[in-house]
PDB file of N, CA and C in Angstrom:
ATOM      1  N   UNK A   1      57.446  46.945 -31.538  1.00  0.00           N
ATOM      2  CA  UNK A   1      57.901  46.813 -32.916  1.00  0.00           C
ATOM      3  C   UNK A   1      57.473  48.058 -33.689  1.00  0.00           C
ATOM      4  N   UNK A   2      58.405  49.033 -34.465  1.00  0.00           N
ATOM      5  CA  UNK A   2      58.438  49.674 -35.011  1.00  0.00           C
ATOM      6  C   UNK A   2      58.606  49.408 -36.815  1.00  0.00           C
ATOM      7  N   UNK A   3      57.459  49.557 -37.510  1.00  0.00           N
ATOM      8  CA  UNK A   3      57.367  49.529 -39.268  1.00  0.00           C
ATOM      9  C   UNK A   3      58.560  51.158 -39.609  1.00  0.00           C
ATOM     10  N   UNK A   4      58.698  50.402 -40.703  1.00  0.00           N
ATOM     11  CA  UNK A   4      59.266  51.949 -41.509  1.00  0.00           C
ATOM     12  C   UNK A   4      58.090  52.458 -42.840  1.00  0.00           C
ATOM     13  N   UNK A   5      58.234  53.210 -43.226  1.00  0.00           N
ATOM     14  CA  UNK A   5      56.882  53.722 -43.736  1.00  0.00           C
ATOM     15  C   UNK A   5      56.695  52.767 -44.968  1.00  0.00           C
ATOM     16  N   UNK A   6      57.878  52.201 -45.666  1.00  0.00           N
ATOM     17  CA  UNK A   6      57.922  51.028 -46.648  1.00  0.00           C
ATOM     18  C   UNK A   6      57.598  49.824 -46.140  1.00  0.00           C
ATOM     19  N   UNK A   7      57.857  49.113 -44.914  1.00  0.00           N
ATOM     20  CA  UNK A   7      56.976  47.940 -44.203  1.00  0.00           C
ATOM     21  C   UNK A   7      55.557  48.681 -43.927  1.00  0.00           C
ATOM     22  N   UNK A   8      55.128  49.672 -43.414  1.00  0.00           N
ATOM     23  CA  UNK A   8      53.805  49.990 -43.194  1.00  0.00           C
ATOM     24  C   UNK A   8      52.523  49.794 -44.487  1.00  0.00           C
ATOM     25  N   UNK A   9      53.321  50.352 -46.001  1.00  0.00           N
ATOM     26  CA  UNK A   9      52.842  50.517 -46.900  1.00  0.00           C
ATOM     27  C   UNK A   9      52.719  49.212 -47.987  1.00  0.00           C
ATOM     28  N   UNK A  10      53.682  48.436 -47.172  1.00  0.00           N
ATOM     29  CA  UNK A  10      53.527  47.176 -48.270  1.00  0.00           C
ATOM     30  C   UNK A  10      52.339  46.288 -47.063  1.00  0.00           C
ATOM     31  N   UNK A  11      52.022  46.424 -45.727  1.00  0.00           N
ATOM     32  CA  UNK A  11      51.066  45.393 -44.859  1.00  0.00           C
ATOM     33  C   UNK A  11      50.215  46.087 -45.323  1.00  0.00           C
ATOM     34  N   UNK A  12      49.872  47.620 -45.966  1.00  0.00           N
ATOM     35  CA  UNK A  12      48.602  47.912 -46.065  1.00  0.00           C
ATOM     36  C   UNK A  12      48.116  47.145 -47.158  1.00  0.00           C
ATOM     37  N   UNK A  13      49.085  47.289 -47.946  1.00  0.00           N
ATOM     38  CA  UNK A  13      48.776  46.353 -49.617  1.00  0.00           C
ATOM     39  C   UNK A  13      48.771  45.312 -49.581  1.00  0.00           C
ATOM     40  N   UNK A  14      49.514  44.548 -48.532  1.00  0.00           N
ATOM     41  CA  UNK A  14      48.785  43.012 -48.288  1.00  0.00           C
ATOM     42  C   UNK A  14      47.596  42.923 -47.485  1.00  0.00           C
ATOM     43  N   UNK A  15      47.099  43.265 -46.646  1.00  0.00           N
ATOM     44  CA  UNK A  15      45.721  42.800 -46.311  1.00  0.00           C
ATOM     45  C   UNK A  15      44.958  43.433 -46.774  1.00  0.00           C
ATOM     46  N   UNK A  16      44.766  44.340 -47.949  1.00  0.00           N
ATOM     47  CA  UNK A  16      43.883  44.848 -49.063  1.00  0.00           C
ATOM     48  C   UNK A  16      43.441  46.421 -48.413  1.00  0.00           C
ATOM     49  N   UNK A  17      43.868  46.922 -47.475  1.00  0.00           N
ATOM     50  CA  UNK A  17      43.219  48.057 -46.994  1.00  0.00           C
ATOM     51  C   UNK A  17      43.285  49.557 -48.070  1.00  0.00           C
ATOM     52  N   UNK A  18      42.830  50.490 -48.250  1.00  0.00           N
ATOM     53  CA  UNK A  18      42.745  51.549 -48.858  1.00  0.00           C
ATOM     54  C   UNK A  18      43.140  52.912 -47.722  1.00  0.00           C
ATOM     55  N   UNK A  19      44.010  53.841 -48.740  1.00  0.00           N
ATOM     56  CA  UNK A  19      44.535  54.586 -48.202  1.00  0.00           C
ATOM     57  C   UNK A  19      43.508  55.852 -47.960  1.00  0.00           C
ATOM     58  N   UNK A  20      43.086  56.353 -46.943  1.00  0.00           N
ATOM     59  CA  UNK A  20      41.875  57.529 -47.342  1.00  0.00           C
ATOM     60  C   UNK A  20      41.466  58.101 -47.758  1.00  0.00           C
ATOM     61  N   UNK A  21      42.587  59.034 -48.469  1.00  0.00           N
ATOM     62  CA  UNK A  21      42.250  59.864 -49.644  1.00  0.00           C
ATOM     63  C   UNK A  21      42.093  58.988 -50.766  1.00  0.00           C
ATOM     64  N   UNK A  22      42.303  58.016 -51.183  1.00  0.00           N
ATOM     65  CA  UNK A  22      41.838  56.769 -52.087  1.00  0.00           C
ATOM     66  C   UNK A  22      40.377  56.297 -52.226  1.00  0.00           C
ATOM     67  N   UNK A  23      39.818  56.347 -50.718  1.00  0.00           N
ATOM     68  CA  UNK A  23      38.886  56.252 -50.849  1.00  0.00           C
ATOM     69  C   UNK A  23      37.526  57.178 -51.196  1.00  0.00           C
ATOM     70  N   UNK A  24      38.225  58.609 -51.410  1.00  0.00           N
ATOM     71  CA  UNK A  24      37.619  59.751 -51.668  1.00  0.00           C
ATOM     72  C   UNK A  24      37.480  59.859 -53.337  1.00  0.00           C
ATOM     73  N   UNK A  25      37.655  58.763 -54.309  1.00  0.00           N
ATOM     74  CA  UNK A  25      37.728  59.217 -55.632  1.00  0.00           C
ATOM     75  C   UNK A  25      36.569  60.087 -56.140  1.00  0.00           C
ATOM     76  N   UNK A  26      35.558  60.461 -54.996  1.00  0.00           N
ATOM     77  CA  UNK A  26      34.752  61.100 -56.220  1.00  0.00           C
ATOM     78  C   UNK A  26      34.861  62.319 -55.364  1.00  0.00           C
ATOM     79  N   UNK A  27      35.619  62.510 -54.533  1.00  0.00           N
ATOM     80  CA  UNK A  27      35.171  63.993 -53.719  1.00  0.00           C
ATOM     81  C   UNK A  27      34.861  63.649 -52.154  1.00  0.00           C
ATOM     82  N   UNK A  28      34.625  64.747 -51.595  1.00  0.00           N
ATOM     83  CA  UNK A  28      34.094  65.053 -50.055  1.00  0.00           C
ATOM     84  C   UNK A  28      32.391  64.842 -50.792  1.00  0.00           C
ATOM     85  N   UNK A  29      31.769  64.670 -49.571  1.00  0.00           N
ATOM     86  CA  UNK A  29      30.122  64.372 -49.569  1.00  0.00           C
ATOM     87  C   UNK A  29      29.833  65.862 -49.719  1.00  0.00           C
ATOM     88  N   UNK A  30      29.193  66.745 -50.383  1.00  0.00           N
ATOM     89  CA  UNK A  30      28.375  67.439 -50.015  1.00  0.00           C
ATOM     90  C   UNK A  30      27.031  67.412 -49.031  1.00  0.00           C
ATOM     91  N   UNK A  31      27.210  67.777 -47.434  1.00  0.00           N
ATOM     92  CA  UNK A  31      26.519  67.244 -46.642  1.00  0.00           C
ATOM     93  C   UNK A  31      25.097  68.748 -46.716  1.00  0.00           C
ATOM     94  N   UNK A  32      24.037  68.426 -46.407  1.00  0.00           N
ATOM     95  CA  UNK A  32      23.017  69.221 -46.291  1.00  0.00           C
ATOM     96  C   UNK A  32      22.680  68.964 -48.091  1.00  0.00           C
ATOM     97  N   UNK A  33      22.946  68.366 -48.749  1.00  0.00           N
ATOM     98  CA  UNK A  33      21.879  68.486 -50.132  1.00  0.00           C
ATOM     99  C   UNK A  33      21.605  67.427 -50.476  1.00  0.00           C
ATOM    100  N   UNK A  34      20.820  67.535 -51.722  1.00  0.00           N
ATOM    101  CA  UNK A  34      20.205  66.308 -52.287  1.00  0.00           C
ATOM    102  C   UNK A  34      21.202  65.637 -52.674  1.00  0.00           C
ATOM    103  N   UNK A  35      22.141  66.649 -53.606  1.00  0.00           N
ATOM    104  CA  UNK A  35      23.326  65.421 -54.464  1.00  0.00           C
ATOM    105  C   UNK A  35      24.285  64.960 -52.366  1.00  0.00           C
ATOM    106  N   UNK A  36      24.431  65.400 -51.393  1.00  0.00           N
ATOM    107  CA  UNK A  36      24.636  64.922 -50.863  1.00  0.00           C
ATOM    108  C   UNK A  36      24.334  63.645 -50.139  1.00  0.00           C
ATOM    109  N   UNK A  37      23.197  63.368 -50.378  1.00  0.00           N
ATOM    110  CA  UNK A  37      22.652  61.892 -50.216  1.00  0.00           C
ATOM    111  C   UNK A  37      22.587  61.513 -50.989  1.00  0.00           C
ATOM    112  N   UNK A  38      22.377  61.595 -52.648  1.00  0.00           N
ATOM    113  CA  UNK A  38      22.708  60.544 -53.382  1.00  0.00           C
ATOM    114  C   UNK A  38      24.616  60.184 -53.233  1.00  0.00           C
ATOM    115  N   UNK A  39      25.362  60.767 -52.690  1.00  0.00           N
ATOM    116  CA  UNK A  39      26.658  60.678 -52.370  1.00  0.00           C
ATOM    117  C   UNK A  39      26.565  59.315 -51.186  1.00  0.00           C
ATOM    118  N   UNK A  40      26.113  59.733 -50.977  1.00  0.00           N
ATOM    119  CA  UNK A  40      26.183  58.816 -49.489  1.00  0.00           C
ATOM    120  C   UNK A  40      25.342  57.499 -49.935  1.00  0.00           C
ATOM    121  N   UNK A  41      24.359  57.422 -50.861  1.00  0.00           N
ATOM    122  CA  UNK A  41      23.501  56.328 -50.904  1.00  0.00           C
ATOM    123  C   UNK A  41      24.425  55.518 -52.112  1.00  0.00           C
ATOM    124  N   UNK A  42      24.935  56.276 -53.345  1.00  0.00           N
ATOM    125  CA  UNK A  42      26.203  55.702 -54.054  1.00  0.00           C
ATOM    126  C   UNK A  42      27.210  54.516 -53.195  1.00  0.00           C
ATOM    127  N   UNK A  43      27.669  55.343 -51.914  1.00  0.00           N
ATOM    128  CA  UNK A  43      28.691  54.302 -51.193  1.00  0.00           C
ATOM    129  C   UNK A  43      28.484  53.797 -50.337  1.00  0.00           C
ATOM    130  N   UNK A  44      26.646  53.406 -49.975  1.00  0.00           N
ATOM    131  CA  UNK A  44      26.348  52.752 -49.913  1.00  0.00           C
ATOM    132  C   UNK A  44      26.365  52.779 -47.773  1.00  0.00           C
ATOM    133  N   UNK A  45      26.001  54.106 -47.906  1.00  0.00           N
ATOM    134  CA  UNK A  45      26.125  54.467 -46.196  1.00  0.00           C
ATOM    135  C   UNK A  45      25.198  55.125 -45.893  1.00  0.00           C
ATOM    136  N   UNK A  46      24.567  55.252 -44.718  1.00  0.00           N
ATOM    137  CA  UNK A  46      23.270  55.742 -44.175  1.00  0.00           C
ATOM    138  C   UNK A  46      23.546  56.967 -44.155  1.00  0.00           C
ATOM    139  N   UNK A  47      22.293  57.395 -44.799  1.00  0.00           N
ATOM    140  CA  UNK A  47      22.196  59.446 -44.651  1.00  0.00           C
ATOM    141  C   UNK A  47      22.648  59.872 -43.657  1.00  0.00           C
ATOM    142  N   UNK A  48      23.456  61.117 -42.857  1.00  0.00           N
ATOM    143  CA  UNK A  48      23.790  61.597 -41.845  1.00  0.00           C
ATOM    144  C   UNK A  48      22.476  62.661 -41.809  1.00  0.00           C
ATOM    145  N   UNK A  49      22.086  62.677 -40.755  1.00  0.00           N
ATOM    146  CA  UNK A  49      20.686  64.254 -40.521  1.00  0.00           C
ATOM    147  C   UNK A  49      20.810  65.438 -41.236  1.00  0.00           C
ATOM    148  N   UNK A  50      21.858  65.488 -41.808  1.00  0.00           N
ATOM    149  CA  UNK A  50      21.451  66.918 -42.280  1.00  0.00           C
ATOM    150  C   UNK A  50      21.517  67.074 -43.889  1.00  0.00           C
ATOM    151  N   UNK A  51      21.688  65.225 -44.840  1.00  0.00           N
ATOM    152  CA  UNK A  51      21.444  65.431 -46.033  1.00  0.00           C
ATOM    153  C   UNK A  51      19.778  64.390 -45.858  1.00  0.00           C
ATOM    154  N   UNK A  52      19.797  64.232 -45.085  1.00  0.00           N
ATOM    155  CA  UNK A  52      18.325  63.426 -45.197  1.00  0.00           C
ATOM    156  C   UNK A  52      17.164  64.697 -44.744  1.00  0.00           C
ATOM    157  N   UNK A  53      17.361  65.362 -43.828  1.00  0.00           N
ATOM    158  CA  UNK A  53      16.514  66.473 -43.872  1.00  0.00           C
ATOM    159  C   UNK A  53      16.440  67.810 -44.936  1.00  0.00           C
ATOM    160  N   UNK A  54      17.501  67.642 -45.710  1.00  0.00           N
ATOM    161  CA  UNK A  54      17.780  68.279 -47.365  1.00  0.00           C
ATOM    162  C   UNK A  54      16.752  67.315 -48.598  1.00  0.00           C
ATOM    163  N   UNK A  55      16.488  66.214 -48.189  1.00  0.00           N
ATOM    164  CA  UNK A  55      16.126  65.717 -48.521  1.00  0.00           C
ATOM    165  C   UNK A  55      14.564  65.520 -48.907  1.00  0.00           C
ATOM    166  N   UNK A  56      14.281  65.573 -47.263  1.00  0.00           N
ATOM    167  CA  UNK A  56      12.456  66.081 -47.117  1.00  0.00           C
ATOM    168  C   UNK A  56      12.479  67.551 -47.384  1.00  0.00           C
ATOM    169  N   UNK A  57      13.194  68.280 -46.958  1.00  0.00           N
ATOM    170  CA  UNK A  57      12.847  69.649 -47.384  1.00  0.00           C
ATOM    171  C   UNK A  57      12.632  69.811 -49.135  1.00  0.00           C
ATOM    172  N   UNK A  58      13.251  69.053 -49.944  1.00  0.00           N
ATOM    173  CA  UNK A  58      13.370  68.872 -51.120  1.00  0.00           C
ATOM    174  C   UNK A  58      11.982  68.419 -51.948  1.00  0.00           C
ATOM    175  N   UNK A  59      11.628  67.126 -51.325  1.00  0.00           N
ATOM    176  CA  UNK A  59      10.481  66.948 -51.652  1.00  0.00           C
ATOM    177  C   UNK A  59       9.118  67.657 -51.035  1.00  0.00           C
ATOM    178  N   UNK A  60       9.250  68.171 -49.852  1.00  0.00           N
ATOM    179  CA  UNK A  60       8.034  69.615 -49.735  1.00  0.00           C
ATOM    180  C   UNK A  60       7.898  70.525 -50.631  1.00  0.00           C
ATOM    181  N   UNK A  61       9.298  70.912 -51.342  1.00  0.00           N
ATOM    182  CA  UNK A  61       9.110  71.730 -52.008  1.00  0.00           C
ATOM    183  C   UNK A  61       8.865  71.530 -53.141  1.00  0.00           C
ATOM    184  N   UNK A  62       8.477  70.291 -53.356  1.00  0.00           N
ATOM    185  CA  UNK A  62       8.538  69.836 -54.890  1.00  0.00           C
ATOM    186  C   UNK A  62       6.790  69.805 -54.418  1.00  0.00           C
ATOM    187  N   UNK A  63       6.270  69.042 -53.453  1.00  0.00           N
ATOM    188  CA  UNK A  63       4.866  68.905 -53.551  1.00  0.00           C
ATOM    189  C   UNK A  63       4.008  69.932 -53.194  1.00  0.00           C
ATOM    190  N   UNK A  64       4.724  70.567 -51.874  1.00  0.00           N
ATOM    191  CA  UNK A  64       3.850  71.874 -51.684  1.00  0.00           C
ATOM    192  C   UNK A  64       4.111  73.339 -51.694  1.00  0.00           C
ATOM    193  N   UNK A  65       5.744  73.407 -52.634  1.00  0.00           N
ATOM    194  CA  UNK A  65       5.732  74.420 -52.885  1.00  0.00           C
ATOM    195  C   UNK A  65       6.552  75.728 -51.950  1.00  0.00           C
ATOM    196  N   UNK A  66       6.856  74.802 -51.074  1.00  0.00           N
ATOM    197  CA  UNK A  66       7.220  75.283 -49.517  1.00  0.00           C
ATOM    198  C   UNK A  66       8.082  73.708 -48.683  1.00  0.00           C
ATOM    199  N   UNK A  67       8.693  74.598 -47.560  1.00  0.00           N
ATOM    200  CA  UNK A  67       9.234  73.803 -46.892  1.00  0.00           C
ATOM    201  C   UNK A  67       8.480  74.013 -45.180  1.00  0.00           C
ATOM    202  N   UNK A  68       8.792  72.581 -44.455  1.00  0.00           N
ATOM    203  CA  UNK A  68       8.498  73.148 -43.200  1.00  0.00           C
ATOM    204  C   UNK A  68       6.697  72.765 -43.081  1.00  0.00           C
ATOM    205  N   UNK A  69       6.397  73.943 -41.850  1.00  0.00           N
ATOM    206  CA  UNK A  69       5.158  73.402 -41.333  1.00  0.00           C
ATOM    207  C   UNK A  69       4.671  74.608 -42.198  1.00  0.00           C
ATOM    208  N   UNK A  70       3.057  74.727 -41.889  1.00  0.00           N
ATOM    209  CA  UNK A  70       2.238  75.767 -42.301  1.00  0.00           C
ATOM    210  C   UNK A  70       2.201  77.348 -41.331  1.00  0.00           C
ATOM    211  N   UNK A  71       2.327  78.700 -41.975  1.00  0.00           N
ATOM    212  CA  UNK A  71       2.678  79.454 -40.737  1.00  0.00           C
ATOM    213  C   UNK A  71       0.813  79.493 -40.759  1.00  0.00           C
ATOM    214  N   UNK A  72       0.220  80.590 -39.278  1.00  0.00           N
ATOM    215  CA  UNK A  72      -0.611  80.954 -38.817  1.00  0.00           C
ATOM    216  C   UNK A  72      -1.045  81.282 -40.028  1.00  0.00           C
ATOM    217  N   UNK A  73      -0.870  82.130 -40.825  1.00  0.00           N
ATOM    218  CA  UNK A  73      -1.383  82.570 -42.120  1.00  0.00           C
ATOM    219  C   UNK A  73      -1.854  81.943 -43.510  1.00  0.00           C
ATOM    220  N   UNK A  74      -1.251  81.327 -43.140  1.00  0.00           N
ATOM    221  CA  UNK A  74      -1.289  80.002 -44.665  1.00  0.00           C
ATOM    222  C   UNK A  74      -3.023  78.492 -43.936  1.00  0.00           C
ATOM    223  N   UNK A  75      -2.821  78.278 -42.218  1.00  0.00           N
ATOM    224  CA  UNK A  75      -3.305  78.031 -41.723  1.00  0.00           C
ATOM    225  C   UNK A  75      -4.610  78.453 -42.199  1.00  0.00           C
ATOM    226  N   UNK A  76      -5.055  79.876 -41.860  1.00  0.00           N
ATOM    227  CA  UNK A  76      -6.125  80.269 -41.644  1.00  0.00           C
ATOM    228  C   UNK A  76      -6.974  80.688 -43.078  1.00  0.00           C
ATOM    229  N   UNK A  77      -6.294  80.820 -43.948  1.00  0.00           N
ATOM    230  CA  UNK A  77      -6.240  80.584 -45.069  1.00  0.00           C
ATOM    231  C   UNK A  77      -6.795  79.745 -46.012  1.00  0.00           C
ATOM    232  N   UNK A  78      -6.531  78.284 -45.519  1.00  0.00           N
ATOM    233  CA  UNK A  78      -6.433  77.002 -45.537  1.00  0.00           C
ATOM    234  C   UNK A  78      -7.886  76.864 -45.033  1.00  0.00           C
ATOM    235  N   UNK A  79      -8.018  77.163 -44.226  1.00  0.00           N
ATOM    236  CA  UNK A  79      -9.490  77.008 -43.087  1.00  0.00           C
ATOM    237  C   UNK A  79     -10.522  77.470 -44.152  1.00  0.00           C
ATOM    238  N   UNK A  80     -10.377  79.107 -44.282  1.00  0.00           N
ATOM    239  CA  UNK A  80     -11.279  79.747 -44.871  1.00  0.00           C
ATOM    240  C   UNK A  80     -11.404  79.075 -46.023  1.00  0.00           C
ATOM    241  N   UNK A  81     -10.563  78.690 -47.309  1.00  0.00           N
ATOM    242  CA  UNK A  81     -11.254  78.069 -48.310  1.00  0.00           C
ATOM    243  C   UNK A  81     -11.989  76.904 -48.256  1.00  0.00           C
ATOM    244  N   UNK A  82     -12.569  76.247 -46.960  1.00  0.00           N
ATOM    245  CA  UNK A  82     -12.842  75.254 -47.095  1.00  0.00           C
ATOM    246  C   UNK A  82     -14.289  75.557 -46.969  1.00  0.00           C
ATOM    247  N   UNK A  83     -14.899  76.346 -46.695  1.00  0.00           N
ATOM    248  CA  UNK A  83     -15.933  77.098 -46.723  1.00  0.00           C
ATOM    249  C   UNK A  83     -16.661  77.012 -45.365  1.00  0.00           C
ATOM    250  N   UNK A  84     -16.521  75.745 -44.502  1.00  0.00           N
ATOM    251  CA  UNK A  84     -17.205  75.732 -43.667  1.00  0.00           C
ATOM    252  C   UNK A  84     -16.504  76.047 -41.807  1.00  0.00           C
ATOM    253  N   UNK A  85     -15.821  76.944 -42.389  1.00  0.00           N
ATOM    254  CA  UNK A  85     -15.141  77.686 -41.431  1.00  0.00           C
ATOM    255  C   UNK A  85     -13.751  76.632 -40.813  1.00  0.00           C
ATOM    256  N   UNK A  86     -13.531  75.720 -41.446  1.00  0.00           N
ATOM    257  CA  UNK A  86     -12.314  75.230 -40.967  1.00  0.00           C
ATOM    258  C   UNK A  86     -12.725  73.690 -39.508  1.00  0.00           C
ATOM    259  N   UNK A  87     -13.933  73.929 -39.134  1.00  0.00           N
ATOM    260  CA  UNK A  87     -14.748  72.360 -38.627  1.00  0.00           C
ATOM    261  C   UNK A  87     -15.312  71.636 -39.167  1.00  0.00           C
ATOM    262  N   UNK A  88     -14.945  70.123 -38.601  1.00  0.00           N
ATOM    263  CA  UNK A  88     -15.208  68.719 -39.548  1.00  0.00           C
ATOM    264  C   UNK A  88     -16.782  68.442 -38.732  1.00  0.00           C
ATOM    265  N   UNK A  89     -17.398  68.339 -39.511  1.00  0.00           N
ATOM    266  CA  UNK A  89     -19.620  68.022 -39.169  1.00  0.00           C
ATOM    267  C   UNK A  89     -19.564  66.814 -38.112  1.00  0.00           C
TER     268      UNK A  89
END
């Protein structure tokens, strides 16, 4: 059985389905950023990896200023201000 695009378009409108670009009213996701997961958390769908790791990178940089791990330098650094050479007694 073959629809014509006017039977196709009136079964979509009877069993309530949405056309895709319909379902895009606010845009494409911006994927990798913050407003990209609040995109995704809006419609109510699980972060994809690369706005949820936009995400922690976001808040590192909000708490420490930096993203990521500590390099060798920042490390040793770290050690030395603690005065007692960087070992716990």
């Amino acid at each position: 059985m073959t629809l014509t695009d006017a039977e196709l378009d009136q079964l979509i409108e009877d069993i309530g389905l949405k056309r895709p670009d319909e379902d895009l009213e606010h845009g494409a996701i911006e994927h990798g950023t913050e407003k990209g997961a609040l995109q995704h958390r809006h419609r109510e769908e699980r972060l994809c990896p690369r706005c949820r790791q936009a995400v922690r990178d976001a808040y590192d940089q909000r708490r420490y200023g930096r993203t990521g791990y500590l390099t060798e330098a920042e490390w040793q650094a770290q050690k030395g201000s603690r005065g007692d050479g960087g070992e716990k007694p």
